[in-house]
Protein backbone atom coordinates (compact mmCIF):
# COMPACT_ATOMS: atom_id res chain seq x y z
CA UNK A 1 126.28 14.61 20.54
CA UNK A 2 128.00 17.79 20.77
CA UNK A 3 131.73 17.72 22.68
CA UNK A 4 130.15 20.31 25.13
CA UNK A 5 127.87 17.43 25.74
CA UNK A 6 130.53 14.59 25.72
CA UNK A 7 132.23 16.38 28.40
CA UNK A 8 129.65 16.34 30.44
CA UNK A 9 128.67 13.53 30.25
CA UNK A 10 132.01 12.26 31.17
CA UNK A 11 132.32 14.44 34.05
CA UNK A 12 129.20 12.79 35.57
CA UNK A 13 130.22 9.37 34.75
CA UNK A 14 133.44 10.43 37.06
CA UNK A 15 131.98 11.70 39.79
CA UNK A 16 129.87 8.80 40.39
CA UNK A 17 132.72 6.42 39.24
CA UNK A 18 134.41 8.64 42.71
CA UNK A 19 131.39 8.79 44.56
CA UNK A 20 131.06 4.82 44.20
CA UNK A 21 134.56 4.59 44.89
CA UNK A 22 134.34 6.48 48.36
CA UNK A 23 131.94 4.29 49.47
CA UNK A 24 134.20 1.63 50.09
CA UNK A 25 137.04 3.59 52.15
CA UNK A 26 135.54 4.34 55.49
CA UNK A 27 133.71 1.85 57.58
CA UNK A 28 129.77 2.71 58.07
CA UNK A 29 130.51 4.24 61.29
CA UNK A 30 126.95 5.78 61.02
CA UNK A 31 125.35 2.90 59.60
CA UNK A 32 126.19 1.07 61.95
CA UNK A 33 125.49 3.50 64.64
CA UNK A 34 121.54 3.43 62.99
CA UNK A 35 121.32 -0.41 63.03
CA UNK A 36 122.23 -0.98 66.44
CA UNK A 37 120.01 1.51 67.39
CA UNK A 38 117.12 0.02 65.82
CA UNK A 39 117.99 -3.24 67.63
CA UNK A 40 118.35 -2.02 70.74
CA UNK A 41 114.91 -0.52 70.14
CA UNK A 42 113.47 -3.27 68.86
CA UNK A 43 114.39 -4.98 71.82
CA UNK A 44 113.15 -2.66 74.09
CA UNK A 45 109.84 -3.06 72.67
CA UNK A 46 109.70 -6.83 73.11
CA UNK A 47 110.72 -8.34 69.21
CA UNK A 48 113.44 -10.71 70.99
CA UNK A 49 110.13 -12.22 72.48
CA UNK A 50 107.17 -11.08 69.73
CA UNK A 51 109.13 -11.66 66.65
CA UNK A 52 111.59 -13.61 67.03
CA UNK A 53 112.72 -14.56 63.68
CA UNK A 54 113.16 -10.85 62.70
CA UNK A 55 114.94 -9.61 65.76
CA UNK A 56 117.64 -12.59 65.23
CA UNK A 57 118.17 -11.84 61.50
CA UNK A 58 118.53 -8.12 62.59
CA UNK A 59 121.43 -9.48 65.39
CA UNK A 60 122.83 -11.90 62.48
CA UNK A 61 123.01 -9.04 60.17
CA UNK A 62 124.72 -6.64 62.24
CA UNK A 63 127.35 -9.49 63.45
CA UNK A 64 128.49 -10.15 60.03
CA UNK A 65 128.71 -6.35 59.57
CA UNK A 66 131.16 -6.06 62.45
CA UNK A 67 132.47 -8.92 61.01
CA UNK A 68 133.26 -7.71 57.60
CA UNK A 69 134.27 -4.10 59.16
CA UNK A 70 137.27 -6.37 60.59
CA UNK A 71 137.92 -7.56 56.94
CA UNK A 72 137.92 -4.35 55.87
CA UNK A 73 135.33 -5.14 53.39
CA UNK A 74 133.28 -1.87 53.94
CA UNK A 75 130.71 -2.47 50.89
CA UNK A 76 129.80 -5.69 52.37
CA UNK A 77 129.43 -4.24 55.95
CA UNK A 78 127.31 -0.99 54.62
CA UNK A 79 124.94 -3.71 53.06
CA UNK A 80 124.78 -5.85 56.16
CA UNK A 81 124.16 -2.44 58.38
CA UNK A 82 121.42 -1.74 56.27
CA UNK A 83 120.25 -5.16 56.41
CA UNK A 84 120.24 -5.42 60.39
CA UNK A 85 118.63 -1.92 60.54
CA UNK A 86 115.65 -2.61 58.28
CA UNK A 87 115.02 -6.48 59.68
CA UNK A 88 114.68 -4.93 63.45
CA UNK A 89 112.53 -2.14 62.61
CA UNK A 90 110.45 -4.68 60.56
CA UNK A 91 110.82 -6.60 63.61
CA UNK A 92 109.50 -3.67 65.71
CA UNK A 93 106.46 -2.99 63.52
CA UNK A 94 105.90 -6.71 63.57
CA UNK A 95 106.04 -7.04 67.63
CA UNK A 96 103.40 -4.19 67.97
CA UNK A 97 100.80 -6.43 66.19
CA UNK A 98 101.43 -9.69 67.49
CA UNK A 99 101.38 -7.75 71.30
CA UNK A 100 98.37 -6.34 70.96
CA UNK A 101 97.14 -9.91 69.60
CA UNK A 102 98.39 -11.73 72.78
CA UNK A 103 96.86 -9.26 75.02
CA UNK A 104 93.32 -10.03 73.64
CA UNK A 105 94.37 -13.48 73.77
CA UNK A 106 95.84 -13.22 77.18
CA UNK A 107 92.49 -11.69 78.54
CA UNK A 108 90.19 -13.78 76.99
CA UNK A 109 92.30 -16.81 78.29
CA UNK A 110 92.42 -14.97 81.81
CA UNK A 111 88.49 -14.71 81.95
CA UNK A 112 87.98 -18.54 80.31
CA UNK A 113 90.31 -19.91 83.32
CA UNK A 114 87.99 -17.51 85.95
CA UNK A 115 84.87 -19.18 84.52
CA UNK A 116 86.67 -22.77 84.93
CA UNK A 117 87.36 -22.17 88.35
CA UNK A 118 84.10 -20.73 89.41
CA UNK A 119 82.63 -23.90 87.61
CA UNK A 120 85.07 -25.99 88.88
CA UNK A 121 84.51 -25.17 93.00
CA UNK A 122 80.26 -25.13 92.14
CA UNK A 123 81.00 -28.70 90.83
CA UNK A 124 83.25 -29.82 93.88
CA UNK A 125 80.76 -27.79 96.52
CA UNK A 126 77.87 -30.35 94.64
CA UNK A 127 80.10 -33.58 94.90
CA UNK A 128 81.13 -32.73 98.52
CA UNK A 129 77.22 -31.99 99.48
CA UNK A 130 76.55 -35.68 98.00
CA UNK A 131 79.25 -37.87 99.44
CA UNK A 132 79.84 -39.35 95.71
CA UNK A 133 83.32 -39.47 95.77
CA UNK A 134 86.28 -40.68 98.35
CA UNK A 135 88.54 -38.69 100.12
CA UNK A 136 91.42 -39.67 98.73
CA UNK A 137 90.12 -38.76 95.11
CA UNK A 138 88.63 -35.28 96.21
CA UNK A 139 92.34 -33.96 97.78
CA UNK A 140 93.87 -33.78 94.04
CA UNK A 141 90.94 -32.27 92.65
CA UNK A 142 91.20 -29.78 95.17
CA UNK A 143 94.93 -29.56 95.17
CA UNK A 144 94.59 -28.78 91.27
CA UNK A 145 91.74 -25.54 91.93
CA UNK A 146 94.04 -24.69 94.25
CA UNK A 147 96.59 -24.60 91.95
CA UNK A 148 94.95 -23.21 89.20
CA UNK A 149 94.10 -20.72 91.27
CA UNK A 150 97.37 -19.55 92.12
CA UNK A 151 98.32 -20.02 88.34
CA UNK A 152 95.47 -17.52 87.09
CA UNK A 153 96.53 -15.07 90.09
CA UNK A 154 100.81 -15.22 88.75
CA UNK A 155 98.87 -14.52 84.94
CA UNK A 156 97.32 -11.68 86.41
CA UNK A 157 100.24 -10.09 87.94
CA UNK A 158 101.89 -11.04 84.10
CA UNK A 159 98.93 -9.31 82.36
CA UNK A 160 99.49 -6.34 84.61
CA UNK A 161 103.48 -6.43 83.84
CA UNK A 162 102.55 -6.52 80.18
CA UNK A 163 104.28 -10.20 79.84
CA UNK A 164 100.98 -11.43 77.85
CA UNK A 165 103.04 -14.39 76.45
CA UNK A 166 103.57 -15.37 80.59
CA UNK A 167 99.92 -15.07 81.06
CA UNK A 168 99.35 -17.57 77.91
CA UNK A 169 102.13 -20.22 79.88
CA UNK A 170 100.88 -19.81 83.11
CA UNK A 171 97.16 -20.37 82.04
CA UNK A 172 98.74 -23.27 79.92
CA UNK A 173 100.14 -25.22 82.86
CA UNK A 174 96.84 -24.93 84.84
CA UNK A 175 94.07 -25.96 82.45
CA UNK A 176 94.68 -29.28 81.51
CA UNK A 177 94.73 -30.45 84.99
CA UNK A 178 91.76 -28.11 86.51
CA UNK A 179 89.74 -29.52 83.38
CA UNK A 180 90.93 -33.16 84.00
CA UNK A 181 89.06 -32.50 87.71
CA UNK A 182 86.22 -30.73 86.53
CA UNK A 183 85.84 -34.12 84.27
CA UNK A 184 85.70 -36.29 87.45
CA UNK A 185 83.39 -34.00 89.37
CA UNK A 186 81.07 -33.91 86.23
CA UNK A 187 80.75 -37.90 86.19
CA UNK A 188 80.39 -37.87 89.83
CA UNK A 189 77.11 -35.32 90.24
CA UNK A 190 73.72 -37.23 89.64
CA UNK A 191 71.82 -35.47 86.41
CA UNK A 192 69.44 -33.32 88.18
CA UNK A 193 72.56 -31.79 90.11
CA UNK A 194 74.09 -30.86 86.80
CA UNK A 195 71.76 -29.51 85.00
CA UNK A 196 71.27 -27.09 88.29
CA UNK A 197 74.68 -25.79 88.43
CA UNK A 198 74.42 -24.96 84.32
C-alpha cells in the first residue's frame, strides 16, 4: 500500500474513532424526543390495551433510558431510546391487527347474543303459554334476559365507542347465565313445542 494510501486510511480510521467517540458526550436529547413520541402514539392508538406486551417493553425501555441519561451513560441510553422507539411502533403496527380482529369478533359476538335473546324470550313466551314451570323459577330466568339485555345494549354503546375488547366483557358476563335459562326453558317445553320455535 502506497503512504498516500496509508494516510488515508488512517484519516478514516480517525474520524470514525471521533465520530464513535461523540456519540457518547451528549445525551439522546432527540432520541429520546422520537421514542416518547412513538409511545405516546402508540398509546393513542390503543397498544396499552391491544398489545400489551409491546407497549410495556416500549415504557420499560424508555425508563431505563432516562435512567441511564442520569448515569450519564449516554451509549446505553441511545440504545435503550432506540429500543423503546422501535418496541411501540411494533406495538402500534401490532394493535391495528389485533383491533380490527376484535371488531369482527365483537360483532359477531354482538349478533350471537341478539339471536340468544330472541331465542331465549320465544322459549320463555312457550313455557309461560304452558304453565310448565313455577313462578318462583320463571323470575330468574327472566331477571337474566333482562339482564342480558341490558348487557348486549352497554356492548353496543362499546362497539359504537370503538372499545371492542368492552363489547367482548360485557357479552362475557351475560351469556353464561342467559344460556343457563335458555337450558331450563328448553327442558321445560314439550317436543312438539320445540321443534316449532326451531
Amino acid at each position: 500500500m502506497s503512504r498516500v494510501g496509508r494516510c488515508a486510511l488512517v484519516s478514516v480510521a480517525i474520524l470514525v474513532s471521533s465520530l464513535i467517540a461523540g456519540c457518547g458526550d451528549d445525551p439522546p436529547s432527540k432520541e429520546l424526543q422520537q421514542a416518547q413520541q412513538a409511545i405516546d402514539e402508540a398509546r393513542a392508538s390503543g397498544a396499552d390495551r391491544y398489545s400489551t406486551e409491546e407497549f410495556n417493553a416500549a415504557q420499560d425501555a424508555i425508563k431505563r433510558a432516562q435512567a441511564a441519561v442520569a448515569a450519564n451513560d449516554y451509549r446505553q441510553a441511545l440504545n435503550d431510546a432506540l429500543d423503546a422507539r422501535d418496541r411501540a411502533q411494533t406495538a402500534s403496527k401490532d394493535t391495528v391487527d389485533k383491533k380490527a380482529k376484535a371488531k369482527a369478533d365483537a360483532d359477531r359476538a354482538l349478533h350471537d347474543a341478539a339471536l340468544a335473546i330472541v331465542d331465549a324470550r320465544a322459549k320463555l313466551r312457550a313455557v309461560e303459554t304452558t304453565h310448565r314451570l313455577a313462578p318462583r323459577v320463571m323470575a330468574p330466568i327472566r331477571r337474566d334476559i333482562a339482564d342480558a339485555e341490558t348487557h348486549v345494549q352497554e356492548a353496543r354503546t362499546a362497539f359504537d365507542n370503538g372499545d371492542y375488547l368492552d363489547v367482548i366483557a360485557q357479552l362475557n358476563a351475560a351469556t353464561p347465565r342467559l344460556n343457563d335459562s335458555v337450558t331450563t326453558l328448553d327442558a321445560a317445553l314439550p317436543p312438539a313445542v320445540k321443534r316449532r320455535i326451531r
